[in-house]
Every structure is written in structure tokens, then in C-alpha cells.
Protein backbone atom coordinates (compact mmCIF):
# COMPACT_ATOMS: atom_id res chain seq x y z
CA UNK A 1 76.40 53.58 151.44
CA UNK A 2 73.17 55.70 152.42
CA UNK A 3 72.79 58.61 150.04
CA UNK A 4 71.76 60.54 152.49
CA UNK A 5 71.94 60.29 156.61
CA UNK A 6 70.74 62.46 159.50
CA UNK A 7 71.76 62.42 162.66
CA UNK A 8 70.70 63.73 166.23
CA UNK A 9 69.31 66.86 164.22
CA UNK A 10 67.88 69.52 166.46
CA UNK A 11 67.05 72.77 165.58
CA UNK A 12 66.09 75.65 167.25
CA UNK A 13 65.02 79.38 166.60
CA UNK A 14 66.08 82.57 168.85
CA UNK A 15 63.25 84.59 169.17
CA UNK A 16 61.99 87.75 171.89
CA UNK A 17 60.12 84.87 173.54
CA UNK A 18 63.37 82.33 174.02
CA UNK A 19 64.53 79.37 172.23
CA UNK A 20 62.22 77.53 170.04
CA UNK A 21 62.73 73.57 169.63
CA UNK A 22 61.77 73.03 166.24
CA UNK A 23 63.35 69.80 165.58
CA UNK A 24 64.49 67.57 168.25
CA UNK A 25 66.69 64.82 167.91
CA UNK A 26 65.92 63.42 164.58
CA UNK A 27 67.63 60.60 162.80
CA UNK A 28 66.81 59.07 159.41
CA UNK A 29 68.43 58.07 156.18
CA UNK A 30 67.64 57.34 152.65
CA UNK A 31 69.46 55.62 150.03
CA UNK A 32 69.37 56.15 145.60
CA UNK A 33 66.15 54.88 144.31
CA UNK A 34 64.46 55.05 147.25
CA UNK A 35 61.32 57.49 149.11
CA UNK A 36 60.73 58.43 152.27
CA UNK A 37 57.66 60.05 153.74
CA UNK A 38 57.68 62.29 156.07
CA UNK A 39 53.87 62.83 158.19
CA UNK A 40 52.53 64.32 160.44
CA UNK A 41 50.00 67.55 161.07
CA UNK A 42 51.00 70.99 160.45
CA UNK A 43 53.46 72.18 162.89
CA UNK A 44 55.42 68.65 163.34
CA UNK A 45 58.41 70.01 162.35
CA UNK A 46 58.17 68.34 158.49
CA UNK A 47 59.65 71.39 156.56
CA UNK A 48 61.61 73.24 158.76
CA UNK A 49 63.64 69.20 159.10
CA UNK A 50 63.71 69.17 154.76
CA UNK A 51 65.18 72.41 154.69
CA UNK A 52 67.95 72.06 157.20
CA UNK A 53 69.44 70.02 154.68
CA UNK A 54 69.77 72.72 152.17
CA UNK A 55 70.14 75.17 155.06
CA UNK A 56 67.68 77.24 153.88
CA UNK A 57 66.16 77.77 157.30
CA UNK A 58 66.29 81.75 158.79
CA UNK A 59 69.36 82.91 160.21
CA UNK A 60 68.13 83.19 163.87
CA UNK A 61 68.27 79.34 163.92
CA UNK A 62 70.66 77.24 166.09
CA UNK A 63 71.87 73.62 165.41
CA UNK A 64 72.28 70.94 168.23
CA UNK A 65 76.21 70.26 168.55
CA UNK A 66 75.41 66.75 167.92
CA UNK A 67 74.07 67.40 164.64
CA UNK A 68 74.62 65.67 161.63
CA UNK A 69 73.74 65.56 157.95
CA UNK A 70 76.00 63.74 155.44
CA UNK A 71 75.10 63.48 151.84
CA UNK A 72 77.23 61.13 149.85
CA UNK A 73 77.51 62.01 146.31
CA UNK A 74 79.57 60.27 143.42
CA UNK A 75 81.64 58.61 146.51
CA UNK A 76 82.23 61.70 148.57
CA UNK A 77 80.71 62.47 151.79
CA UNK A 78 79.35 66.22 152.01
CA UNK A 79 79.03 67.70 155.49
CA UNK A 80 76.36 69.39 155.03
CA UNK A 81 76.65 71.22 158.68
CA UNK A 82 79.74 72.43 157.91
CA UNK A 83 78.72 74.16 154.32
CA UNK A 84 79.22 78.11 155.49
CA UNK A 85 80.34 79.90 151.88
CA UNK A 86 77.32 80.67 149.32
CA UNK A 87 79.56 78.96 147.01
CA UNK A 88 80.02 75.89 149.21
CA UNK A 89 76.62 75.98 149.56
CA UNK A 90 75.25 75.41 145.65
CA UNK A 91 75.87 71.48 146.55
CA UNK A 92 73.26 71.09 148.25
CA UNK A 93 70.80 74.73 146.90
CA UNK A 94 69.66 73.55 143.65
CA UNK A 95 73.19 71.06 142.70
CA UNK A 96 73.17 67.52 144.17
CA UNK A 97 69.41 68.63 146.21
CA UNK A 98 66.55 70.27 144.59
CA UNK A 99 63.32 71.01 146.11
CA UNK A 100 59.70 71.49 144.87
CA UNK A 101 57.84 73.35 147.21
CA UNK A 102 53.92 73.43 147.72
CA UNK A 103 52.71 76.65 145.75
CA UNK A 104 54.89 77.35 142.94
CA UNK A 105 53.53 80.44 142.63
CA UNK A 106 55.19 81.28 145.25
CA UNK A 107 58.38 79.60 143.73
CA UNK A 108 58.35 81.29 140.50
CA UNK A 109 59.07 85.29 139.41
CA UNK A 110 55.74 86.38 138.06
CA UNK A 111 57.55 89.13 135.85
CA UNK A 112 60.03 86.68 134.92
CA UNK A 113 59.21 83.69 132.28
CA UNK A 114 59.63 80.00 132.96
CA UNK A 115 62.02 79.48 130.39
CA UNK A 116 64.74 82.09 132.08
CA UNK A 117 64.12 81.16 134.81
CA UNK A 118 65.29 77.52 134.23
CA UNK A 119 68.14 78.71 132.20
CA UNK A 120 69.40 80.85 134.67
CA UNK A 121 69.39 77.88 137.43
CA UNK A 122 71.33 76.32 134.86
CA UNK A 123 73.87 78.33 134.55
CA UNK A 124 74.48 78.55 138.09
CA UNK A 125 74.85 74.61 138.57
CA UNK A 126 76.19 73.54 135.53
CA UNK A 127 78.59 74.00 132.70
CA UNK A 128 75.97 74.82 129.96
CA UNK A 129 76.42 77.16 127.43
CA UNK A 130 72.97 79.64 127.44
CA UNK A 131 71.92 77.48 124.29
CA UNK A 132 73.06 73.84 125.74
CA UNK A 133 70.24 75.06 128.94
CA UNK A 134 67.71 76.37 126.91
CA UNK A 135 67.34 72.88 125.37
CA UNK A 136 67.69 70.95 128.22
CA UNK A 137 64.99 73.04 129.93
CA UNK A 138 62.67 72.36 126.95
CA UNK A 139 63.36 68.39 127.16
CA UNK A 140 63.19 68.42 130.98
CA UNK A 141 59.35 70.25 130.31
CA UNK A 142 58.30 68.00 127.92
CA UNK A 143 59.59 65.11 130.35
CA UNK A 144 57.31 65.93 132.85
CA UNK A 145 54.31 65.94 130.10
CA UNK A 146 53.92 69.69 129.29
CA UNK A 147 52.56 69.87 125.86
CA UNK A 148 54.35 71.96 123.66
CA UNK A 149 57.16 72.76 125.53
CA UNK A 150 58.80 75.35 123.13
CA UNK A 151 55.77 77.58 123.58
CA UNK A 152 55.38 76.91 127.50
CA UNK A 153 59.27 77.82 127.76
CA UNK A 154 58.40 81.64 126.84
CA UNK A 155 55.34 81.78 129.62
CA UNK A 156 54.81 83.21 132.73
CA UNK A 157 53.31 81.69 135.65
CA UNK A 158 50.23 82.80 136.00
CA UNK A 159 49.53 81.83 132.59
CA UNK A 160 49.54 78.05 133.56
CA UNK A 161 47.16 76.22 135.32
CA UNK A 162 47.85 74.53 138.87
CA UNK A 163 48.81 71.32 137.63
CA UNK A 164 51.20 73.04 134.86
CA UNK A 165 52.96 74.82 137.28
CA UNK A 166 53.80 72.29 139.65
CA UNK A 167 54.73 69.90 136.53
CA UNK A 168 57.25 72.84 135.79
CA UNK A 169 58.52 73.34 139.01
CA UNK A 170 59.17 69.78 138.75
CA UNK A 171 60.94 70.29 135.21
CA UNK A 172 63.09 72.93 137.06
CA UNK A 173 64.00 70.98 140.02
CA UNK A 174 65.06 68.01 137.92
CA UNK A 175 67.25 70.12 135.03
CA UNK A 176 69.97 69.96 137.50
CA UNK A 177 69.84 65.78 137.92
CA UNK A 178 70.15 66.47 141.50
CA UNK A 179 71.11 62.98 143.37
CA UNK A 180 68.14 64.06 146.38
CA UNK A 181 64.56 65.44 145.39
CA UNK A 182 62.44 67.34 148.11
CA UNK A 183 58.94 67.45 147.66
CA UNK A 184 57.23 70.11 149.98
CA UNK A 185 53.68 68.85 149.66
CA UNK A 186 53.66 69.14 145.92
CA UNK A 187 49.75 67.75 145.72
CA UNK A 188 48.34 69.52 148.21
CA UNK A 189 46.69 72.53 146.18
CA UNK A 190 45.84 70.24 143.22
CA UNK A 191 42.68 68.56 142.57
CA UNK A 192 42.68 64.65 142.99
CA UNK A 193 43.09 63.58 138.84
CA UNK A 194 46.55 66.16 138.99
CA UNK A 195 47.54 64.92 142.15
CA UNK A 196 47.51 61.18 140.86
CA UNK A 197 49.07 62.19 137.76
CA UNK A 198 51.70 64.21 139.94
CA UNK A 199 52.27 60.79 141.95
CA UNK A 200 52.94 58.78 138.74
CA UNK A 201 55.21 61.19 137.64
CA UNK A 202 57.47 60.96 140.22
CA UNK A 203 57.18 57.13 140.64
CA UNK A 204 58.81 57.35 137.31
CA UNK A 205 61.33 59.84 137.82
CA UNK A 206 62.84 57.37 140.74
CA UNK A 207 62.61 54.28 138.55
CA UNK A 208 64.65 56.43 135.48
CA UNK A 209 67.11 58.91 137.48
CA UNK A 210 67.28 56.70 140.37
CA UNK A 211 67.52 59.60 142.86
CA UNK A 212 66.03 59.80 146.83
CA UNK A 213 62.85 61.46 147.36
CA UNK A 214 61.99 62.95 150.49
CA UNK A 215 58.15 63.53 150.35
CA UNK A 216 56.53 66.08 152.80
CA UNK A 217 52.64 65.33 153.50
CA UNK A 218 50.30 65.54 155.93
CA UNK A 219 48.30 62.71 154.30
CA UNK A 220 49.12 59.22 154.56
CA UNK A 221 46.77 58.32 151.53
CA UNK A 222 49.76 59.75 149.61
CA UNK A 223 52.48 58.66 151.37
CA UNK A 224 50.82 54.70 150.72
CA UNK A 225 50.80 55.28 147.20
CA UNK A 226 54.49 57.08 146.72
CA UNK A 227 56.82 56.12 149.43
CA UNK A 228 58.80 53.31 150.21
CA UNK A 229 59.39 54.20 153.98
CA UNK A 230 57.87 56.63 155.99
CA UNK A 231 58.90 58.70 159.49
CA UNK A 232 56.23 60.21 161.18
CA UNK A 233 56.41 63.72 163.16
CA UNK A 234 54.75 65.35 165.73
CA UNK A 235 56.25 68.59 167.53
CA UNK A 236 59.63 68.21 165.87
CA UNK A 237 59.86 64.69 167.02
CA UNK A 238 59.87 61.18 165.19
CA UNK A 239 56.97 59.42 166.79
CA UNK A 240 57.44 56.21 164.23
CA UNK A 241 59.77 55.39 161.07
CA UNK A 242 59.52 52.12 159.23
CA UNK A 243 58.79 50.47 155.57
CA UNK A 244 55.34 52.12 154.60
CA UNK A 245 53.44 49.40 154.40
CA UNK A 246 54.43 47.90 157.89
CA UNK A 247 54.18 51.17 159.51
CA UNK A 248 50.27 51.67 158.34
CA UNK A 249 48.90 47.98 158.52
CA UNK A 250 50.24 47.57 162.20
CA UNK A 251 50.95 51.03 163.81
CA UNK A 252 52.92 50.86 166.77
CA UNK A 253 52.17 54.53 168.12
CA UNK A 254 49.37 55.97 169.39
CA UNK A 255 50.10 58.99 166.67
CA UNK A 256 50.19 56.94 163.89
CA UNK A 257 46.69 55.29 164.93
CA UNK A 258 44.95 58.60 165.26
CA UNK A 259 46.05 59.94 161.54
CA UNK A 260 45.08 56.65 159.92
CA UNK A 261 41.73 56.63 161.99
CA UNK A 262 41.26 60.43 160.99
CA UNK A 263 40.89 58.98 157.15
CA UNK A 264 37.62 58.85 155.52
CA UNK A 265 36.59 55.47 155.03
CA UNK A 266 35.23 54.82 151.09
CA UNK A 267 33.88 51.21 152.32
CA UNK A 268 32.10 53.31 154.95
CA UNK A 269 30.98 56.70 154.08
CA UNK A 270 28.45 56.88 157.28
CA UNK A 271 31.31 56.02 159.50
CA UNK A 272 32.14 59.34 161.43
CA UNK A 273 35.57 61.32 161.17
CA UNK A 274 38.46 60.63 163.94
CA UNK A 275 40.21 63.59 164.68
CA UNK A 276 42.83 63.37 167.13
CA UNK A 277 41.94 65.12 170.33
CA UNK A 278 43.56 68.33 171.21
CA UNK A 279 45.87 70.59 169.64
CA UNK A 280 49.40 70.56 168.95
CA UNK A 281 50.92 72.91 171.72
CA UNK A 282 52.67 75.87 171.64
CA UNK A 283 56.44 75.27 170.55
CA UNK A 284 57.08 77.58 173.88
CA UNK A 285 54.96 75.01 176.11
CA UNK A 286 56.79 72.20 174.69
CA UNK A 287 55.22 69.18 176.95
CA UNK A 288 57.30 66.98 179.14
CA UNK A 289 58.23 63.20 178.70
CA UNK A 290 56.55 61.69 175.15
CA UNK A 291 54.96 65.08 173.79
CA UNK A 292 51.98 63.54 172.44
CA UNK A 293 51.23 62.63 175.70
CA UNK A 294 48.56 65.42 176.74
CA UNK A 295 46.89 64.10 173.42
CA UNK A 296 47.21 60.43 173.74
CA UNK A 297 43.94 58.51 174.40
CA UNK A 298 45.79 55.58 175.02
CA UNK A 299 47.54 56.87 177.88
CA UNK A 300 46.22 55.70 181.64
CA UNK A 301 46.81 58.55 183.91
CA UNK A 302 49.72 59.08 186.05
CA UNK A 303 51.59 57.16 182.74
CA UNK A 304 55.09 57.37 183.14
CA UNK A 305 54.86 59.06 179.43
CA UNK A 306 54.08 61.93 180.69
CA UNK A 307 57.30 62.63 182.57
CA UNK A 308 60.12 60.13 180.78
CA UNK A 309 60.80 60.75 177.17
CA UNK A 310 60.32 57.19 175.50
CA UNK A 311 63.39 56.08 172.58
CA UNK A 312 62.90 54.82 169.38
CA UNK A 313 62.57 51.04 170.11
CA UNK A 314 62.88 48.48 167.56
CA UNK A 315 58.98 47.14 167.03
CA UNK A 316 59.42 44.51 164.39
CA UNK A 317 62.83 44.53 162.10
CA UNK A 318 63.06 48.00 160.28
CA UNK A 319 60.29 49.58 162.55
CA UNK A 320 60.82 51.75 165.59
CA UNK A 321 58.55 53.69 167.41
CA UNK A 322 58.44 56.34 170.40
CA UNK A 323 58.17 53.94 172.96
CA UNK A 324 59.35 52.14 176.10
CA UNK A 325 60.45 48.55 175.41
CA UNK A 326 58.36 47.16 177.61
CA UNK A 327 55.35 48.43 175.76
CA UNK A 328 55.89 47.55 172.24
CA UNK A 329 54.20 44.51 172.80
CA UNK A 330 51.22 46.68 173.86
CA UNK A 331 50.09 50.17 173.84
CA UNK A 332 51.71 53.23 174.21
């Protein structure tokens, strides 16, 4: 039994302009143990997807009616779509999910110390006497490698440095032994020693608390190094999903070709930079058929791409890509 399984998710926002596909059609799932990447540029739809299954998005948002997200936790399956009362709702805000987001500055009080502000978490989720949290929340920070713990308890924010913090946030998100981490680009403002360091640590968390990790990145570097399968997005769509290594040795998608050949190359520093042509449209002038189309290299013109939205075919076993299946032997 998947830990946790999404379905046919599509999301969209009411605005003054009209509805505004953020998500569209997406299906994944993840079991204990295991971590999945999701990719893809800014805009793709990465976060808005992670936080649908807390249902932390804005109000103004409305679900497809073929929707689905199931979390399965200590052999009960959660329907997570059907979670309405703020009580009902602790299962999956901070209980069985937590999430790390990308600036925990942002995350954190500033007038408020790290210490309470675990504790209080605590004593929302759990069962914990005030004392009972206040020492968990000094293990769980010297867990995640925070020298002296009982000192860093007391601080504030702003009195850490980036890598602290996120190592914190981390302590925080993990005092609850939720069964489902979600990592909102945790590395992204840290310099390249932290974010290693950050990597390892979580490697380790999976291999000790045996939880799912769904890791948010626009960088596929990362996503080598920390995942075990990846799904990559592009305007709120799954272009590609597969085991990590499969999906970046032998792309199948045209997408997944142009982030890996946007990478600096280390054996070949003269070697120019790849960007992918083009922008990623307006949400409001979502494009017809495949909508990487209007960026697509690949593509020869008058492609029926551009007017027929391609399934997820099967490329090799495990792998599936946004294509038609008469192309997976070739290009899309």
C-alpha cells in the first residue's frame, strides 16, 4: 500500500480575470522510505501541487471533481479532499504531513523564539505535557546537528545563520514524526557546503524514520543526489515521471532534455549555457495540445502536438512521458 497517492488532481484559482489552471490532471504516488522529486522551472505548478495536499492553498481555489488524494496512515486511508473542519484538518497541517518551506524566515515568528515555537506545534499534534515537548524539541535540534541545542532552543531567528535556520525548520517539521515530509526547495538560499550537508541530512532522516519525501526543486543536480523518483512539471502538467536515474540518463521528453542541457558542464566549463527557448506562458493563455509545444525545438511544424494533448505513455517499465505512443521510440 502507497503511503501516499494522487489522482487526476487539478486545481484552479477564481480570479477578476477567470479561472486559472494551476494544476492539471496530475497523478503520482509515493510509498514509506521513499523520495520523489518534483522539477521543473518556476511557475510549473511544483508548490501550489505540494500544498494541495495539506490544503493550504487560498480559498478562491477550485478542485477538479475527479480529484483525488489518499494518504494511508497506520492502515487507514485519509481522504484528504474531503478534510473540511480545522480539526479534521491537523492530519495532514503539521500531524501525519509536515512541510519545510524555502525561507524559514519567512516560516518562523521573529518576536517569537524557536524553542516556543516548537513546543507550541507540539502541543497541538501531540499528547505532550509542556515539559515532555520542550525535550523532545531539544533532541529533535540536536538531531539535525545544531550545536548546543539547549541554548539554540531560547533563540530567535534572526539570530541564526541560513543554514541554522533551515536545520531548525527541519527539527520542527520532524518533532511531530510525520509519516510524509515536504521539502519546498529547502537548499535553494543556502550556499553549496550547507546545501550538501542539508542533502545528507535528509538522506538520513529517510533511512532512520522511514517516512516519504516529496522534494520541490528546480534543479535536477539535487534531485540526482536526493531522490529516488522524480516527476517533472511544466505549466501545471507532468511532462515525465520515472526512477531518477532512468529519467535523467535517457530523457524521453523534450522538457526534460532542455533542463538537463541548461546544466553547467564541470568537464566543460567553455561549453555555453542551454536555456530553453521561450517563456513559460501566461496561466490565462494556457497553450493548446502538449503545452510545451510553442517551446519545443523538437517539434516540426504543423506537429499534431500543438493541437492534441499527448498521455502519459509508458517509455520503458516505470517511465512515462507526455507523449503519443507512436513517438516514444523517437522524439517528441
Amino acid at each position: 500500500m502507497s503511503l501516499l497517492d494522487v489522482k487526476n488532481l487539478t486545481l484552479q484559482f477564481k480570479t477578476d480575470e477567470g479561472l486559472i489552471t494551476a494544476v492539471d490532471d496530475v497523478s503520482f504516488s509515493l510509498n514509506k522510505g521513499e523520495v520523489l522529486g518534483l522539477v521543473g522551472e518556476s511557475g510549473s505548478g511544483k508548490s501550489v501541487t505540494a500544498k494541495a495536499l495539506m490544503k493550504l492553498n487560498a480559498s478562491n481555489v477550485v478542485y477538479g471533481d475527479n480529484s483525488q488524494i489518499t494518504l494511508n496512515v497506520e492502515g487507514q486511508a485519509v481522504d484528504v479532499m474531503a478534510l473540511r473542519r480545522p480539526r479534521d484538518l491537523r492530519v495532514v497541517r503539521g500531524g501525519a504531513i509536515s512541510m519545510i518551506f524555502q525561507e524559514p524566515m519567512a516560516s518562523f515568528a521573529p518576536a517569537i523564539s524557536i524553542g516556543k515555537q516548537m513546543v507550541e506545534q507540539l502541543l497541538i499534534h501531540t499528547d505532550l505535557s509542556k515539559a515532555q515537548a520542550k525535550e523532545l524539541s531539544i533532541e529533535m535540534l540536536d538531531r539535525v546537528g545544531i550545536t548546543e541545542p539547549a541554548t539554540r532552543f531560547n533563540q530567535y531567528a534572526f539570530e541564526m545563520s541560513g543554514g541554522m535556520r533551515q536545520r531548525a525548520m527541519i527539527a520542527m517539521a520532524l518533532s511531530t514524526k510525520p509519516k510524509l515530509l515536504i521539502a519546498d526547495e529547502p537548499t535553494t538560499a543556502l550556499d553549496v557546503t550547507i546545501q550538501a550537508q542539508v542533502i545528507d541530512l535528509m538522506k538520513d532522516l529517510v533511512a532512520e524514520f522511514q517516512m516519504g519525501i516529496i522534494f520541490i526543486t528546480h534543479d535536477l543536480g539535487v534531485v540526482a543526489q536526493t531522490a529516488d523518483k522524480v516527476a517533472v512539471m511544466y505549466l501545471g502538467r507532468i511532462m515525465e515521471q520515472g526512477p531518477v536515474r532512468d529519467v535523467i540518463r535517457t530523457p524521453a521528453h523534450a522538457y526534460t532534455r532542455g533542463l538537463l542541457n541548461a546544466l553547467p558542464k564541470l568537464d566543460d566549463l567553455d561549453a555555453p549555457l542551454m536555456p530553453i527557448p521561450g517563456d513559460i506562458p501566461s496561466p490565462l493563455e494556457r497553450p493548446s495540445g502538449c503545452v510545451f509545444h510553442p517551446r519545443n525545438p523538437e517539434l516540426r511544424p504543423g506537429s499534431r502536438y500543438e493541437v492534441e494533448r499527448p498521455p502519459l505513455t509508458e517509455v520503458r517499465p516505470g517511465h512515462f512521458a507526455a507523449l503519443f505512443p507512436e513517438d516514444v521510440a523517437g522524439e517528441s
